[in-house]
N, C-alpha and C. Protein backbone atom coordinates (compact mmCIF):
# COMPACT_ATOMS: atom_id res chain seq x y z
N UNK A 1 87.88 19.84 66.47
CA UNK A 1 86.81 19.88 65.52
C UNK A 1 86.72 21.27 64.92
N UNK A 2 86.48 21.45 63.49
CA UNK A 2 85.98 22.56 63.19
C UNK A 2 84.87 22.45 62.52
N UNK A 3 84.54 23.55 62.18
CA UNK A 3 83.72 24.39 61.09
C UNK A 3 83.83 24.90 59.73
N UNK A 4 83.02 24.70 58.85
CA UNK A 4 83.32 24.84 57.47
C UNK A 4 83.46 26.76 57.77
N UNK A 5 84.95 27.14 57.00
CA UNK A 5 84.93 28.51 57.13
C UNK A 5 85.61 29.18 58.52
N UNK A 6 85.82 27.94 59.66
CA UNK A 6 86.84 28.51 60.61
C UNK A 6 88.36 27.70 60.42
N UNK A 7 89.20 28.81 60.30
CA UNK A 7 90.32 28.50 60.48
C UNK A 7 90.73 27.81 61.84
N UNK A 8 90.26 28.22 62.98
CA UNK A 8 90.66 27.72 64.39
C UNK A 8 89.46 26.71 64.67
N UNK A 9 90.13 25.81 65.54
CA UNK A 9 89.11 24.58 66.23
C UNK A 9 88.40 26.14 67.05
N UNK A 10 87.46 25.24 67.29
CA UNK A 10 86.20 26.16 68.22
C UNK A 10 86.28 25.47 69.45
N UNK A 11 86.51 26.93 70.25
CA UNK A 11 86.65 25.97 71.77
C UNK A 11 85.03 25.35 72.23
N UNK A 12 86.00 24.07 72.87
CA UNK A 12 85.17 23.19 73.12
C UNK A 12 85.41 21.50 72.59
N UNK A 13 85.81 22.14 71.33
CA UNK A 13 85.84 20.29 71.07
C UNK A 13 87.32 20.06 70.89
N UNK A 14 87.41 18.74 70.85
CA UNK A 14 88.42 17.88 71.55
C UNK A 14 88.24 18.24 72.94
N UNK A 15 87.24 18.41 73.81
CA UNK A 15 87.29 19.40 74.76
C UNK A 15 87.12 21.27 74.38
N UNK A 16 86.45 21.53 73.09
CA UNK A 16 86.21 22.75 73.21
C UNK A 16 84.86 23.08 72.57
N UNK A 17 84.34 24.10 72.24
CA UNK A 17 82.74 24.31 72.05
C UNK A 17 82.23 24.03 70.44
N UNK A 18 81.24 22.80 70.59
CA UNK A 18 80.81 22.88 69.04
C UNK A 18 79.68 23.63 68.50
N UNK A 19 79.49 24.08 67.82
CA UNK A 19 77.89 24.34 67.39
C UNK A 19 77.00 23.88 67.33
N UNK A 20 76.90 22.39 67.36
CA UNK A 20 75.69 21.59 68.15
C UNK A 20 75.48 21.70 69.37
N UNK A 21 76.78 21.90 70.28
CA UNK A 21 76.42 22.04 71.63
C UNK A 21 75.58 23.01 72.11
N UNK A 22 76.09 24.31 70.72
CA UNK A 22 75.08 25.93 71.42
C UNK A 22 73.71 25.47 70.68
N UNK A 23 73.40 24.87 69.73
CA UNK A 23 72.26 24.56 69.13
C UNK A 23 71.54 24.11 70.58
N UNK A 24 71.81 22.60 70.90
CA UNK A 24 71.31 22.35 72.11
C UNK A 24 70.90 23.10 73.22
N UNK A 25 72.15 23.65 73.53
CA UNK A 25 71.67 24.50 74.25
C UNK A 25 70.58 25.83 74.81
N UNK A 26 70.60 26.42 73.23
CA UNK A 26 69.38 27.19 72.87
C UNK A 26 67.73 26.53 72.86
N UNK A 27 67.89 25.13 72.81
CA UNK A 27 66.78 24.24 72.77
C UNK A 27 66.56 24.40 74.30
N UNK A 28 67.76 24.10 74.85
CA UNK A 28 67.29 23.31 76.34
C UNK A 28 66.59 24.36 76.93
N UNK A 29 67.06 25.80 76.92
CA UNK A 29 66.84 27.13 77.75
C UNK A 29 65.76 27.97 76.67
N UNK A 30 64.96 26.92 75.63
CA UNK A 30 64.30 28.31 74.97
C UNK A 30 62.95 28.13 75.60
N UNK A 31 62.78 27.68 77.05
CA UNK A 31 61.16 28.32 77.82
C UNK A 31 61.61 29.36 78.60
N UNK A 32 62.68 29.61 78.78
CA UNK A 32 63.55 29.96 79.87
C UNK A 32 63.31 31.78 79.78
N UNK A 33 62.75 31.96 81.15
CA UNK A 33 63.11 33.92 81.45
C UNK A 33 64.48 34.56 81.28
N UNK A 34 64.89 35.35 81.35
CA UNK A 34 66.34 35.79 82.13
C UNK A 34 65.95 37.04 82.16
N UNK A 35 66.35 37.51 83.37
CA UNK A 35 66.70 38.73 84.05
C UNK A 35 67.56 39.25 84.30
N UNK A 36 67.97 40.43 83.59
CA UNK A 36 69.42 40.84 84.92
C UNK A 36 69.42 42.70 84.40
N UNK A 37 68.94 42.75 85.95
CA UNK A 37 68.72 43.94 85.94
C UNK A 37 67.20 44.59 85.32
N UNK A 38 67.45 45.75 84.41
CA UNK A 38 66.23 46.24 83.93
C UNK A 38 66.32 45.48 82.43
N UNK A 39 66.88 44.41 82.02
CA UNK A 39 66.77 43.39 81.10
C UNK A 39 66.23 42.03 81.15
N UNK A 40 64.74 42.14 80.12
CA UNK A 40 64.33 40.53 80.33
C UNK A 40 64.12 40.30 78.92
N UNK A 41 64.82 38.80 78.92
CA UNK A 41 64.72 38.47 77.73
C UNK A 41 63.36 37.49 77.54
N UNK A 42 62.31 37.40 76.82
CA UNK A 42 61.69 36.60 76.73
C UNK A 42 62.11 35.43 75.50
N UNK A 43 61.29 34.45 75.89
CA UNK A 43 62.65 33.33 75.02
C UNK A 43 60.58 32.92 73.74
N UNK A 44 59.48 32.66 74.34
CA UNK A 44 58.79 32.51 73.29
C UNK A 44 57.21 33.15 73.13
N UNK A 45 57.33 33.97 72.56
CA UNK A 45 58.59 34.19 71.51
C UNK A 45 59.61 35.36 71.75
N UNK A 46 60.55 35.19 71.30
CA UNK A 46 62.23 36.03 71.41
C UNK A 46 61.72 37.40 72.02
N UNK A 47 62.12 38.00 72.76
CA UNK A 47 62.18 39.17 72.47
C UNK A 47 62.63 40.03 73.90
N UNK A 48 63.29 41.05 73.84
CA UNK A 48 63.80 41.81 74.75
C UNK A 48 63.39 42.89 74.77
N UNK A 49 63.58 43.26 76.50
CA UNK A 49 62.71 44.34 77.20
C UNK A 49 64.10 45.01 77.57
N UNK A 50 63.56 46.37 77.83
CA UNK A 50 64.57 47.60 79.03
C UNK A 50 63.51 48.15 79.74
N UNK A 51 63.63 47.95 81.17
CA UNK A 51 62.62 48.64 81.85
C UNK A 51 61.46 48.73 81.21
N UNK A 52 61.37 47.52 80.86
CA UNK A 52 59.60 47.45 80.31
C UNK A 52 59.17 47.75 78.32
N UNK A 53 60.38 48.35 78.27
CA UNK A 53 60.31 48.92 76.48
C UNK A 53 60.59 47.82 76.07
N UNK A 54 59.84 47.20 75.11
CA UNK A 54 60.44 46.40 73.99
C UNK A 54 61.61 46.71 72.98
N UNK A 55 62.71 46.41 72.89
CA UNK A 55 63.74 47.22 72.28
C UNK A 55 63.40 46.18 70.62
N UNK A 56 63.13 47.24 70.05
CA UNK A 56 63.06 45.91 68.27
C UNK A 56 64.15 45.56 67.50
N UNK A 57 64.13 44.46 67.87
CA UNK A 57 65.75 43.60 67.63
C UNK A 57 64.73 42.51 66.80
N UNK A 58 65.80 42.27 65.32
CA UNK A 58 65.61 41.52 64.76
C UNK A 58 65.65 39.85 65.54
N UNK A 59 65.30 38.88 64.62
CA UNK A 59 65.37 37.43 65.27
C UNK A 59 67.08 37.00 65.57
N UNK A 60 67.94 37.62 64.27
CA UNK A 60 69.09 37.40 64.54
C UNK A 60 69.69 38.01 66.19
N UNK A 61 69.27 39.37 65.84
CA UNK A 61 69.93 40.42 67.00
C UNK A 61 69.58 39.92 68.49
N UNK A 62 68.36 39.87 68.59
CA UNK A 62 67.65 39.11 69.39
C UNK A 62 68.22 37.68 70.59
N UNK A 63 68.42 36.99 68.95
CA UNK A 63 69.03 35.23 69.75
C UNK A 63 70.89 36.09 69.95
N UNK A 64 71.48 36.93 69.52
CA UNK A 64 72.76 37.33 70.17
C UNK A 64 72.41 37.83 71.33
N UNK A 65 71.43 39.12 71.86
CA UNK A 65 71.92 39.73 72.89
C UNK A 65 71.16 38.36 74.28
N UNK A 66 70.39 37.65 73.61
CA UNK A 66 69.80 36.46 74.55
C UNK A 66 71.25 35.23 74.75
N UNK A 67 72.02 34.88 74.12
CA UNK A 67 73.31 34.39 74.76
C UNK A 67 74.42 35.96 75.37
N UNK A 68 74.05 36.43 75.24
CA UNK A 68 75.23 37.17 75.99
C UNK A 68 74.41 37.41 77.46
N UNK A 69 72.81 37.91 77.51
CA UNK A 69 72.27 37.54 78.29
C UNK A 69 72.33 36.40 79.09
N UNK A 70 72.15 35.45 78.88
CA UNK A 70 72.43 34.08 79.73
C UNK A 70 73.32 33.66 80.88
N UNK A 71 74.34 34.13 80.27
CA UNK A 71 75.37 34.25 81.03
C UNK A 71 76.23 35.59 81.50
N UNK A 72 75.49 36.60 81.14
CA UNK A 72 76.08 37.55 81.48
C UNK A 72 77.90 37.98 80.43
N UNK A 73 77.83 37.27 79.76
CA UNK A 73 79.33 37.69 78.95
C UNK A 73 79.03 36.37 77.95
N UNK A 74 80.22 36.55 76.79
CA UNK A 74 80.00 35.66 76.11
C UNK A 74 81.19 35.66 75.19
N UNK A 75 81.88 34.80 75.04
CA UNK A 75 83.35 34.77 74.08
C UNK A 75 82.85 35.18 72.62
N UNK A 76 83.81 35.96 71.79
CA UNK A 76 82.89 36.12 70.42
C UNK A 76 82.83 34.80 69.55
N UNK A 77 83.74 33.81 69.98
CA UNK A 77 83.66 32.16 69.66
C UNK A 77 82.36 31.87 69.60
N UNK A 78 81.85 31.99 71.20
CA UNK A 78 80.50 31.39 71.13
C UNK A 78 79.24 32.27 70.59
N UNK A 79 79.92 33.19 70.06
CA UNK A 79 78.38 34.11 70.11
C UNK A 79 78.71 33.97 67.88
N UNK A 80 79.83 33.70 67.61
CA UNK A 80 79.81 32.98 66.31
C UNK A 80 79.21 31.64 66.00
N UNK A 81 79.04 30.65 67.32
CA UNK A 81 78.69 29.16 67.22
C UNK A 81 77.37 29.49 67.32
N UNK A 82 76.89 30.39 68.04
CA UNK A 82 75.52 30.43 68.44
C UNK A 82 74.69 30.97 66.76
N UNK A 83 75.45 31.94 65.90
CA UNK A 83 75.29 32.48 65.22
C UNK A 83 75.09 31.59 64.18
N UNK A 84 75.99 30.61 63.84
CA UNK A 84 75.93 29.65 62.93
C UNK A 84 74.68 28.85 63.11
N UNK A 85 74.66 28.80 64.86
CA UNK A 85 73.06 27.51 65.14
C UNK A 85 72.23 28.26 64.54
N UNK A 86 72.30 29.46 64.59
CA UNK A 86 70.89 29.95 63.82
C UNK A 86 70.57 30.24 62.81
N UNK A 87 71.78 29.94 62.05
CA UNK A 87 71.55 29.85 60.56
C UNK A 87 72.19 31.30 59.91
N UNK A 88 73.05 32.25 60.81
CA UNK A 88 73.69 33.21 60.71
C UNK A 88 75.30 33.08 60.32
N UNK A 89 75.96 34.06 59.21
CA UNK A 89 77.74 33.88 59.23
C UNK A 89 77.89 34.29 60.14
N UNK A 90 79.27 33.95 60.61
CA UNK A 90 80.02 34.80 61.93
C UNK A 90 80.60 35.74 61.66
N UNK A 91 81.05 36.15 60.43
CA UNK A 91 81.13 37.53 59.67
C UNK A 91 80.36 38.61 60.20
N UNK A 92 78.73 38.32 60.33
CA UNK A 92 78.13 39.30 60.76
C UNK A 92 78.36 39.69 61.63
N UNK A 93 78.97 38.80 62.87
CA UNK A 93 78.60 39.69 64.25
C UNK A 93 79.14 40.95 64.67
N UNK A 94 80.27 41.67 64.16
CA UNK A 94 80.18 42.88 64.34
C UNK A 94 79.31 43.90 63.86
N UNK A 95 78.74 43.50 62.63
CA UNK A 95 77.39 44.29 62.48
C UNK A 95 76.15 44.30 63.40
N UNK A 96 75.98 42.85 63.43
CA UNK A 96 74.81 42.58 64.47
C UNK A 96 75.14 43.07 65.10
N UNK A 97 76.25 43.50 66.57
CA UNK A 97 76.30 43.74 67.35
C UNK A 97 76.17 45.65 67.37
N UNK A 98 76.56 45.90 66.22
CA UNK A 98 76.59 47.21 66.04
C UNK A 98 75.15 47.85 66.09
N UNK A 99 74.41 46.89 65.43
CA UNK A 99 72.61 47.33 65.19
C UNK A 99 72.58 47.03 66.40
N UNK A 100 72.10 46.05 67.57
CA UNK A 100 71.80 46.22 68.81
C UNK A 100 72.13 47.21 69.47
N UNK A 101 73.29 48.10 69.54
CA UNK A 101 74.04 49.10 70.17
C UNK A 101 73.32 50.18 69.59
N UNK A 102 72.96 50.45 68.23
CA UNK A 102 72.23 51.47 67.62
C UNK A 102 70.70 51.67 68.15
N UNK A 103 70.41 50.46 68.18
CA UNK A 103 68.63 50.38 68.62
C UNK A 103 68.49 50.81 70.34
N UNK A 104 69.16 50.42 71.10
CA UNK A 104 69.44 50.90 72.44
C UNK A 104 69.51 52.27 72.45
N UNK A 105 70.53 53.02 72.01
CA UNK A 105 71.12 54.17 71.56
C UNK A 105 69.80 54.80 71.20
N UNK A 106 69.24 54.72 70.55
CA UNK A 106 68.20 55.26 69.52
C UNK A 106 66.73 54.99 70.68
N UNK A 107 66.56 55.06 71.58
CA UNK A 107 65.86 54.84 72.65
C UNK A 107 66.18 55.26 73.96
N UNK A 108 67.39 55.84 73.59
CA UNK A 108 67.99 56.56 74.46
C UNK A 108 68.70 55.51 75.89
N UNK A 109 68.70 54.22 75.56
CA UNK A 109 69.21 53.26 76.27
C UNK A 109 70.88 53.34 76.32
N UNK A 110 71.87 53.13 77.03
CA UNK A 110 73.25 53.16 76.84
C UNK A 110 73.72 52.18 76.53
N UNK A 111 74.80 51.83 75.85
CA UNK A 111 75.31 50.86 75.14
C UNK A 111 75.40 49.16 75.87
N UNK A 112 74.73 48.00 75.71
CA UNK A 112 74.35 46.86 76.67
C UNK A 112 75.54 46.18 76.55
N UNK A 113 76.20 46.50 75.86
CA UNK A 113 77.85 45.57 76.14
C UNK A 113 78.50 46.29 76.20
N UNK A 114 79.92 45.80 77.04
CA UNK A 114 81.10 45.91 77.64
C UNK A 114 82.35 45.00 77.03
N UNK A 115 83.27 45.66 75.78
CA UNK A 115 84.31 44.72 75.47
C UNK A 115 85.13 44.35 76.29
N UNK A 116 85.34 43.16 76.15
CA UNK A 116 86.24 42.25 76.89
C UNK A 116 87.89 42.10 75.68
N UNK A 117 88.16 43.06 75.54
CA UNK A 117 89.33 42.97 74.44
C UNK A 117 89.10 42.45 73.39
N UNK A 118 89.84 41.60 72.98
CA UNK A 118 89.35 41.00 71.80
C UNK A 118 88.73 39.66 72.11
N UNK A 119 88.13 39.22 73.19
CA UNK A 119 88.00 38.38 73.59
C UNK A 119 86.53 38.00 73.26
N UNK A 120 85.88 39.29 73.80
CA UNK A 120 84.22 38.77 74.15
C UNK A 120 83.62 39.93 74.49
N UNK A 121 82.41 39.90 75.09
CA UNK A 121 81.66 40.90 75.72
C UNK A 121 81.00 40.46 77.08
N UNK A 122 80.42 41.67 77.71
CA UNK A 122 80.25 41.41 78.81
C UNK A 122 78.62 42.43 78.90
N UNK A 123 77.62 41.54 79.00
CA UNK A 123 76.33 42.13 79.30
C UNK A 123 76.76 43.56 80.44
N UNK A 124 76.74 44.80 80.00
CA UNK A 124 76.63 45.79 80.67
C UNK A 124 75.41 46.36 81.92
N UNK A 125 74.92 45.72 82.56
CA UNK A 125 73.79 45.47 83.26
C UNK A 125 73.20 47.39 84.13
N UNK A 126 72.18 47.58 83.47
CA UNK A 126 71.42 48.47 83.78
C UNK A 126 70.74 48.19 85.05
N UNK A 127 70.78 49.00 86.13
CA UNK A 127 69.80 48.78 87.02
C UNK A 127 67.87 49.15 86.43
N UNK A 128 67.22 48.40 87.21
CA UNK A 128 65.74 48.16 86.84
C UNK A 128 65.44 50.01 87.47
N UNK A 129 64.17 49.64 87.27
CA UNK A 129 63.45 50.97 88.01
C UNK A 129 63.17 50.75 89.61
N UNK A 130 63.75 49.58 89.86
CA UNK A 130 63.72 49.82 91.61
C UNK A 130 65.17 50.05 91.65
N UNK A 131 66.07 49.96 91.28
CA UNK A 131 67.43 50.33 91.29
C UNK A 131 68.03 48.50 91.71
N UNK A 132 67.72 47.69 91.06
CA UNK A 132 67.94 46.27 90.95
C UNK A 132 68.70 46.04 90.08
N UNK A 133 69.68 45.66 90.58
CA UNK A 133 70.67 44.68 89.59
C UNK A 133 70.44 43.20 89.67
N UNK A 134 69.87 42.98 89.61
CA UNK A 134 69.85 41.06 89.80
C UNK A 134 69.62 40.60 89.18
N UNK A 135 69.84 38.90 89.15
CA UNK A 135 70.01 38.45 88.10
C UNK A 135 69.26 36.98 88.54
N UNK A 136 67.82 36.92 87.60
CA UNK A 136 66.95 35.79 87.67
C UNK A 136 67.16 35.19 86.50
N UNK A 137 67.17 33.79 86.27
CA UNK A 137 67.11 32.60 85.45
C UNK A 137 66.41 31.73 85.54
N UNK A 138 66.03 31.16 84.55
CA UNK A 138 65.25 29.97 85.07
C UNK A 138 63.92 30.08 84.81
N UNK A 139 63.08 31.21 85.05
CA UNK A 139 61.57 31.04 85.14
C UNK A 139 61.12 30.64 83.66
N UNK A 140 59.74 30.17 84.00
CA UNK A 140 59.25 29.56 82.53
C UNK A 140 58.58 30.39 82.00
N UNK A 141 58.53 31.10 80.61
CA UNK A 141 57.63 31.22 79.77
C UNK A 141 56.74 30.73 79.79
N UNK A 142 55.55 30.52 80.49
CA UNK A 142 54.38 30.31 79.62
C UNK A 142 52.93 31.11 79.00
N UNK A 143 53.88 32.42 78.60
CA UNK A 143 52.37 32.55 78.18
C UNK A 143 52.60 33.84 79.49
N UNK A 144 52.63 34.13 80.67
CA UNK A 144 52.40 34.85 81.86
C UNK A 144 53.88 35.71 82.18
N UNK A 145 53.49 36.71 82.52
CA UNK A 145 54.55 37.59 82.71
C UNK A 145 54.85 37.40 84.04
N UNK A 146 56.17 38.26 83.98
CA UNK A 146 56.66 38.18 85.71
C UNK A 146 55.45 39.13 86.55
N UNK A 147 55.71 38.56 87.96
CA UNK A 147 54.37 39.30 89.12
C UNK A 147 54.52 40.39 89.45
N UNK A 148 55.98 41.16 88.82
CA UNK A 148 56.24 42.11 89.62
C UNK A 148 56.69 43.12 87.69
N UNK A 149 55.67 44.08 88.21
CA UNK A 149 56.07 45.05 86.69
C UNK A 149 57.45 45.72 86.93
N UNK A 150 58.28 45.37 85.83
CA UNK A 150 59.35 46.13 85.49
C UNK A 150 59.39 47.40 84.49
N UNK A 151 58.26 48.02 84.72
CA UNK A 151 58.34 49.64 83.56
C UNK A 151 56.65 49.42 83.31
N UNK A 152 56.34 48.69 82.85
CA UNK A 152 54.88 48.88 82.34
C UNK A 152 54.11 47.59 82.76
């Protein structure tokens, strides 16, 4: 299967990844916390923390560093499918990814990805302010923060 504008099938279908699937997917996981490390993404509405700072990431920038979040890495395939679910070219993502790296930077945060060659990236995981690397999923948004302050 492709995409209007990709030359290559997108992994996943025939057995490789479509852009409905990441659409879905963003549905299924958007009550969803994630943690890892001194990074929480809040899913509603969007938005990402460092040790408690709100880092200001656009809605685009945002729904990228929240799939690379998720899973901790992310093929630039899928972080183009994800891009498309949201109504983004895949053209952009080296920009996008460049503004996230700038806004970190510019907060004195160190760079949150790790290239994977030409492959992908890899969530660069900051320890928290207890010196925590871990990695929580799952909790729900509603409205209530986690019990335990991470920075503020």
């Amino acid at each position: 299967m492709q995409i209007e504008g990709h030359s290559q099938p997108l992994p996943g279908s025939p057995g490789q990844f479509h852009h409905s699937h990441a659409r879905r997917h963003l549905e299924q996981t958007s009550g969803t916390v994630i943690k890892r490390g001194a990074f929480v993404v809040w899913t509603d509405p969007l938005e990402v923390l460092c040790n408690g700072t709100t880092i200001p990431l656009s809605p685009t920038e945002a729904c990228l560093f929240r799939i690379v979040a998720l899973r901790g890495r992310a093929s630039y395939a899928a972080i183009d499918d994800a891009l498309i679910a949201f109504g983004s070219k895949p053209a952009t993502r080296p920009v996008v990814m460049l503004h996230i790296r700038r806004k970190f930077a510019a907060l004195g945060y160190p760079d949150p990805f790790e290239r994977l060659g030409n492959q992908g990236v890899r969530l660069r995981v900051t320890a928290d302010e207890t010196g925590s690397t871990a990695t929580m999923i799952g909790l729900e948004s509603n409205g209530a923060r986690l019990p335990v302050p991470f920075g503020h």
